[in-house]
Protein backbone atom coordinates (compact mmCIF):
# COMPACT_ATOMS: atom_id res chain seq x y z
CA UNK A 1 0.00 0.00 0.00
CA UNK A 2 1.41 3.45 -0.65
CA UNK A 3 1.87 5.96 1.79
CA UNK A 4 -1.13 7.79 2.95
CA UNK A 5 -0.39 11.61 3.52
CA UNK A 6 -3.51 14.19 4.66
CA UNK A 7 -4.27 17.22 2.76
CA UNK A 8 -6.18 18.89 5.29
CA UNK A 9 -5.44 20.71 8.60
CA UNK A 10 -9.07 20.20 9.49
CA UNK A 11 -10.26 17.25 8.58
CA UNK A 12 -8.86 13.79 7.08
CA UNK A 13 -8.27 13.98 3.06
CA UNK A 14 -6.18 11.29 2.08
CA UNK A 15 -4.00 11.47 -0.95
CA UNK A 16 -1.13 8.45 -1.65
CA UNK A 17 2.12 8.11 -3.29
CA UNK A 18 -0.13 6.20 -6.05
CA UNK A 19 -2.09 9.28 -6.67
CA UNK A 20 0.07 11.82 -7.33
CA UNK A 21 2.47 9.11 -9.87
CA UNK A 22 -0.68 8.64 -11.57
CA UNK A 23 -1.72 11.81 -12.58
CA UNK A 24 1.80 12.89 -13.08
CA UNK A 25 1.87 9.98 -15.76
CA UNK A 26 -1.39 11.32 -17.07
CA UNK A 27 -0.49 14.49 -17.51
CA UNK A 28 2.90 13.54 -19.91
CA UNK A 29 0.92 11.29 -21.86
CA UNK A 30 -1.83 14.53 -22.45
CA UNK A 31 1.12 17.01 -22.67
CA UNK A 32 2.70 15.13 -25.53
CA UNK A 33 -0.40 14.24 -28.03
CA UNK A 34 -2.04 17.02 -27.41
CA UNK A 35 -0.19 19.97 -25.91
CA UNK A 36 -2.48 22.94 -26.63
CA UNK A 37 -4.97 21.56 -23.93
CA UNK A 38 -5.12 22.88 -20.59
CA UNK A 39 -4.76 20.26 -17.75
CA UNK A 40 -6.89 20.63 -13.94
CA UNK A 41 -5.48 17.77 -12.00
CA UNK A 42 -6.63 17.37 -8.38
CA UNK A 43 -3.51 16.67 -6.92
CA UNK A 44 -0.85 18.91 -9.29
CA UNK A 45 -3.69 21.55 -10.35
CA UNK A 46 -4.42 23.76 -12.84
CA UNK A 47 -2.40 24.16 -16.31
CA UNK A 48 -3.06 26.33 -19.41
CA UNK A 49 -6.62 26.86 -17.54
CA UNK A 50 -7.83 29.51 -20.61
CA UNK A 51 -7.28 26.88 -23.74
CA UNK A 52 -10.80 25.64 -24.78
CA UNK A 53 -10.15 21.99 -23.93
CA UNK A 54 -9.36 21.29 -20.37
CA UNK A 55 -8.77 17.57 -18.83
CA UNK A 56 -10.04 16.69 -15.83
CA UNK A 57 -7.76 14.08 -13.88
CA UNK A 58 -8.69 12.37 -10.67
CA UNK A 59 -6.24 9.48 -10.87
CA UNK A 60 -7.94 7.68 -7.88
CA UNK A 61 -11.30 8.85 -6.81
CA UNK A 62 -12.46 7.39 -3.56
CA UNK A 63 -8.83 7.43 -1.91
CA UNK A 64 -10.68 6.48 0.97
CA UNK A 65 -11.83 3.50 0.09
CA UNK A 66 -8.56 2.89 -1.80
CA UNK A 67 -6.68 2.95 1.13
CA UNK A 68 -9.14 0.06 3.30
CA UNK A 69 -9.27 -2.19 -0.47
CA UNK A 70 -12.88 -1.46 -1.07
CA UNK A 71 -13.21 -1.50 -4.98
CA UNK A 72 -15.56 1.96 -4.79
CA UNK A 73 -12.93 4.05 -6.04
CA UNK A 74 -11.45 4.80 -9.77
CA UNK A 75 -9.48 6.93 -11.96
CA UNK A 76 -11.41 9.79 -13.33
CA UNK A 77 -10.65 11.70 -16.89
CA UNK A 78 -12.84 14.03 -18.45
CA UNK A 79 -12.69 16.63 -20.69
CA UNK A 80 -13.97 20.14 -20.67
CA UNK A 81 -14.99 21.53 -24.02
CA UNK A 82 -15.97 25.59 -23.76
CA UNK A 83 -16.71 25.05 -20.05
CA UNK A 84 -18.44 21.93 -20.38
CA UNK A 85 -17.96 18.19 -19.44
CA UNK A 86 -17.98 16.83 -22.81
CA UNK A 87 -16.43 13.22 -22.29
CA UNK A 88 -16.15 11.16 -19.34
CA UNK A 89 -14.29 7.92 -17.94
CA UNK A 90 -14.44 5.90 -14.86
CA UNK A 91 -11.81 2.94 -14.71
CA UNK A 92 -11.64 0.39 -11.90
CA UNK A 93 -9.30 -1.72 -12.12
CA UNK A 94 -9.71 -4.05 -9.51
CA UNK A 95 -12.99 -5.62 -11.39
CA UNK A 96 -11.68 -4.29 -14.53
CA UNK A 97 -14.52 -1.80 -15.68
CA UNK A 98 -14.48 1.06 -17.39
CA UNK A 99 -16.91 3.22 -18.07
CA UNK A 100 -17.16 5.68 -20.96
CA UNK A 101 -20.03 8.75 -22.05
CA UNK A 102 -19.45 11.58 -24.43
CA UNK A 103 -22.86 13.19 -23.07
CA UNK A 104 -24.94 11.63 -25.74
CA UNK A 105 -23.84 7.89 -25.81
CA UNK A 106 -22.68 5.63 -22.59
CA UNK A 107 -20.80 1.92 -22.28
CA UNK A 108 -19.63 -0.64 -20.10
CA UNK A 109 -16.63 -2.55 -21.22
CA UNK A 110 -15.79 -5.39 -19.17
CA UNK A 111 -13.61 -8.62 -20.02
CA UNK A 112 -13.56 -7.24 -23.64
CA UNK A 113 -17.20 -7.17 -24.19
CA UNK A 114 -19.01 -3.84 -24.52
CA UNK A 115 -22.57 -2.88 -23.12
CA UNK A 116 -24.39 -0.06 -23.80
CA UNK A 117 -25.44 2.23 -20.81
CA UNK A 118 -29.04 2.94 -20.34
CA UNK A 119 -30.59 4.64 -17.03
CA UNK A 120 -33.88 3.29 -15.50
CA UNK A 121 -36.87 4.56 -15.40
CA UNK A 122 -38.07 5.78 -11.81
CA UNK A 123 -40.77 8.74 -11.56
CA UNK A 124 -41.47 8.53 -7.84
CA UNK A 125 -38.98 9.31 -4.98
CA UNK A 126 -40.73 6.36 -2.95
CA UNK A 127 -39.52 3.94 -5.13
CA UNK A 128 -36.05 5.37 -5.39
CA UNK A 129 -32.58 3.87 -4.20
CA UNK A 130 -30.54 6.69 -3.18
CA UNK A 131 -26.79 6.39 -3.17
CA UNK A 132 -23.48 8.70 -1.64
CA UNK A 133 -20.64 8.94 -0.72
CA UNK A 134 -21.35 10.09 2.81
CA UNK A 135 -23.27 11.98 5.61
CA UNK A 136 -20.39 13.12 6.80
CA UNK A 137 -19.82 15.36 3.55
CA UNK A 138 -22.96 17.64 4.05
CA UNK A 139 -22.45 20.69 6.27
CA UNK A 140 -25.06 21.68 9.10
CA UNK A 141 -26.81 23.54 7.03
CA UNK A 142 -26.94 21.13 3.90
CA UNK A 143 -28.04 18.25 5.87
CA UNK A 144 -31.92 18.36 6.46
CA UNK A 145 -32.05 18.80 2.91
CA UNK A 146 -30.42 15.87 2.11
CA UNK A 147 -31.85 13.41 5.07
CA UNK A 148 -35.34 14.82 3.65
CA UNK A 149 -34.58 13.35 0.44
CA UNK A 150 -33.14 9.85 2.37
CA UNK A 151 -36.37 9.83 4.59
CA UNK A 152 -38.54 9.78 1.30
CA UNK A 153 -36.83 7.45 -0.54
CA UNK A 154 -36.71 3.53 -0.61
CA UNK A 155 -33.83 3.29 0.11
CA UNK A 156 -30.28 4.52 1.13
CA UNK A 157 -26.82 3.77 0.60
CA UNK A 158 -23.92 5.24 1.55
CA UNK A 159 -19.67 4.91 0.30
CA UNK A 160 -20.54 4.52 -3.41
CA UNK A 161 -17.86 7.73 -3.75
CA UNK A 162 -17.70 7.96 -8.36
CA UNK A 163 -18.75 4.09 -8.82
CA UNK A 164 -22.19 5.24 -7.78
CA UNK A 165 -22.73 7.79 -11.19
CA UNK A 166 -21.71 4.61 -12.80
CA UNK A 167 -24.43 2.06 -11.16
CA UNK A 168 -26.69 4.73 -11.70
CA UNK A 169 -26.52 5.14 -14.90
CA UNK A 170 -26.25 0.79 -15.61
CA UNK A 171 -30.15 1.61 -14.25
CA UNK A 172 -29.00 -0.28 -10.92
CA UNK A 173 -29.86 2.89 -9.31
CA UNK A 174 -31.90 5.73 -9.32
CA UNK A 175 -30.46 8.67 -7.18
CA UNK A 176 -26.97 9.88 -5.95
CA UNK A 177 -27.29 13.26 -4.19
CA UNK A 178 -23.71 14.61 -3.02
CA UNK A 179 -22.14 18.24 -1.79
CA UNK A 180 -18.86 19.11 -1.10
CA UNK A 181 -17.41 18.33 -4.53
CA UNK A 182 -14.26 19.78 -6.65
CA UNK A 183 -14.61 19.32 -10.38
CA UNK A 184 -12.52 16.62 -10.46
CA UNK A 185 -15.05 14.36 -8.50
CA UNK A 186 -17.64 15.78 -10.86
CA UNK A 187 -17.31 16.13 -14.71
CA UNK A 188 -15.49 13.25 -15.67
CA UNK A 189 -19.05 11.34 -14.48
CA UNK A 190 -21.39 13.81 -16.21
CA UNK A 191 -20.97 12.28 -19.67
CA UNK A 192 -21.52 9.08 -18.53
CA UNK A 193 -24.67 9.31 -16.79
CA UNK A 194 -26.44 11.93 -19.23
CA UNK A 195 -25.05 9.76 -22.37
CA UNK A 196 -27.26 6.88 -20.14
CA UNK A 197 -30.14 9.06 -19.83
CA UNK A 198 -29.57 10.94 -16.89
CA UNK A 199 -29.55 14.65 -15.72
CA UNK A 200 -26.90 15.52 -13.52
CA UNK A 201 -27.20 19.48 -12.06
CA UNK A 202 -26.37 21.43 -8.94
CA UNK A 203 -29.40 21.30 -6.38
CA UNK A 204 -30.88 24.22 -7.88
CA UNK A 205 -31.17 23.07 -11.22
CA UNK A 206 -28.11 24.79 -12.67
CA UNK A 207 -24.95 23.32 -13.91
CA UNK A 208 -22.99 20.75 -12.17
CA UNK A 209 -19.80 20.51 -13.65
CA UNK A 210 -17.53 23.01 -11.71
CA UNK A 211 -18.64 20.91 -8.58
CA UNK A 212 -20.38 21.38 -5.10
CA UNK A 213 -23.73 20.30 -4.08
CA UNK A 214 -24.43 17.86 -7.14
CA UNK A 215 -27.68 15.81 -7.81
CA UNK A 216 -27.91 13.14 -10.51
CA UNK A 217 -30.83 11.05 -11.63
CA UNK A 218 -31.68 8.67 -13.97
CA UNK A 219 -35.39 9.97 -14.63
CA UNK A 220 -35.93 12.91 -14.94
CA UNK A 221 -39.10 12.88 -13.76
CA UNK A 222 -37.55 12.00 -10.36
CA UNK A 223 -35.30 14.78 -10.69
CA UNK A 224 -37.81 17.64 -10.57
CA UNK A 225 -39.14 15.63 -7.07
CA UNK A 226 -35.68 15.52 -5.85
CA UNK A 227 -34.99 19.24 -6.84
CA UNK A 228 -37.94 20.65 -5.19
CA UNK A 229 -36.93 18.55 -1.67
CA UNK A 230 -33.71 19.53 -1.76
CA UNK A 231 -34.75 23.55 -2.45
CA UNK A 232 -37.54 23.28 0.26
């Protein structure tokens, strides 16, 4: 296991030797094909931030789970077109998924076969499973909102951390509701679960991609209900 440092004075943040060789890896391998984009890493930042094409590196999302060998986590690259997630990827290569959506389209490949991604349909927050990373990531002030959300649904799971965009938009769940977030946790996953179906936005409707309180559904339907709880 590599070496777990903490990135905040505060609270515990994880980050490990393995993440910061990742990305650094990544971010040769983007510098050299294509070396007009700008990269925003989440553990060596923010380069060439003004080109029109940003990636978005998270090379191990979940460092949490990483670090106890619960296969929850992945390695996150997206890329930002004009200020917008525009493609997505979620590897894991414990069980040796990856997940790809350009916003429009979404697949599965696994074990060299490749499955289309489709969301399922769920109007009603009764019948909802509801998925996130944590309580603990809600502030005071954020969490009625979300445990009035948790109350009405069917049911509630927690430590999903980016595997959860990914289950929700296979249709194996409905709801992931999450604040807290840098854009690294964030846009890499929008692709995937609107090119499933799904609407991913901020908890006031708005965009999602540059992070924070984040709400994604795979019904839309649902996501008007879920809006309105978490607004009220």
């Amino acid at each position: 296991m590599s070496r777990v440092d903490n990135k905040d004075e505060t609270a515990f943040d994880p980050v490990t030797e393995a993440d910061r060789a990742a990305e650094a890896a990544m971010r040769r391998l983007i510098a050299e094909r294509f070396p007009e984009d700008g990269i925003d890493g989440e553990e060596h930042g923010l380069e060439r931030g003004d080109a029109d094409a940003v990636w978005i590196l998270d090379p191990i999302d979940g460092t949490r789970g990483f670090i106890v060998g619960l296969p929850t986590w992945g390695v996150l690259i997206g890329r930002m077109e004009g200020g917008r997630p525009r493609i997505g990827m979620m590897h894991q290569p414990f069980v040796g998924e990856t997940f790809f959506g350009d916003c429009e389209t979404a697949v599965l490949t696994h074990g060299g076969t490749e499955t289309p991604l489709k969301t399922r349909p769920c109007p009603d927050l009764a019948d909802a499973a509801l998925l996130s990373t944590g309580p603990d990531f809600f502030s005071d002030a954020e969490r009625p909102a979300f445990d009035a959300v948790s109350r009405a649904a069917k049911l509630t799971r927690f430590g999903t951390d980016c595997y959860g965009y990914c289950v929700l938009a296979a249709g194996q769940a409905d709801l992931v509701v999450e604040a807290g977030l840098k854009i690294q946790d964030i846009a890499p996953l929008i692709p995937i679960v609107e090119g499933a179906g799904g609407v991913v936005t901020d908890w006031s409707g708005g965009p999602a991609g540059s992070g924070g309180q984040v709400v994604a559904s795979g019904d839309p339907r649902l996501h008007e209900q879920v809006l309105k709880k978490l607004s009220g």
